[in-house]
Protein backbone atom coordinates (compact mmCIF):
# COMPACT_ATOMS: atom_id res chain seq x y z
CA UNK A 1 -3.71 30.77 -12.96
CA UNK A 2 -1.33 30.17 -10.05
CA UNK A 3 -4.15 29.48 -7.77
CA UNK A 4 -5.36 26.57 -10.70
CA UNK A 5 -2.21 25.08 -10.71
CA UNK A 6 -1.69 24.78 -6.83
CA UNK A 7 -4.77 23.44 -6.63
CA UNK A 8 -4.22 20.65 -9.31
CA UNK A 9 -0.62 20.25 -7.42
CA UNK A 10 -2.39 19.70 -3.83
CA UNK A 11 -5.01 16.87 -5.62
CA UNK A 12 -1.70 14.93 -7.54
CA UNK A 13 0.45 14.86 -3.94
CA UNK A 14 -2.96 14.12 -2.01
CA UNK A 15 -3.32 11.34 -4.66
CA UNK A 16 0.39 10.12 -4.46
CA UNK A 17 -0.16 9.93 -0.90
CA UNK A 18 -3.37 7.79 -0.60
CA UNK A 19 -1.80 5.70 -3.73
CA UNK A 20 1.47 4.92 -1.46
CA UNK A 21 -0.73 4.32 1.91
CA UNK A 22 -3.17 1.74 -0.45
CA UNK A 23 -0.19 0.25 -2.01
CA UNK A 24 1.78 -0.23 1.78
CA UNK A 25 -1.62 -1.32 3.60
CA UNK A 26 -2.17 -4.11 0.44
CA UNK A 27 1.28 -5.11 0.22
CA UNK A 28 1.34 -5.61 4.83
CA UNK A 29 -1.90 -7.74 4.24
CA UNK A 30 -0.30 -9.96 1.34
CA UNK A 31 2.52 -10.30 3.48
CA UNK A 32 0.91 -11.41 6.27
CA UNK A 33 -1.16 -14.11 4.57
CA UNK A 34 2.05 -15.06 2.59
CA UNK A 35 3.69 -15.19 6.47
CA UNK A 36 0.66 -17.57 7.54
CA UNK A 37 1.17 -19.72 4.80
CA UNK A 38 4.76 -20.41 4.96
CA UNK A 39 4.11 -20.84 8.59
CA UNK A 40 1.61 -23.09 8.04
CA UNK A 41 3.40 -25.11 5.16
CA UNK A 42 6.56 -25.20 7.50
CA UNK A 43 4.36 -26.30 10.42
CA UNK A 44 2.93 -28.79 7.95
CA UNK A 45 6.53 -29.67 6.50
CA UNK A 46 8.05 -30.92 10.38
């Protein structure tokens, strides 16, 4: 029983974890392009 449930804890926090690094690496890369394209609308702009 105890081993069940530490197992089933271990996969939800390995989950959490790869959830948070997918969300951080997705939300870098749409900050990046949304960086190049207010660069390149400001670049544009003057």
């Amino acid at each position: 029983m105890s081993r069940a449930s530490f197992a089933i804890s271990t996969v939800t926090i390995d989950n959490i974890t790869c959830f948070i690094r997918s969300f951080f690496v997705l939300s870098f890369f749409a900050f990046s392009l949304f960086d190049g394209v207010l660069l390149c609308l400001i670049g544009h702009a003057y």
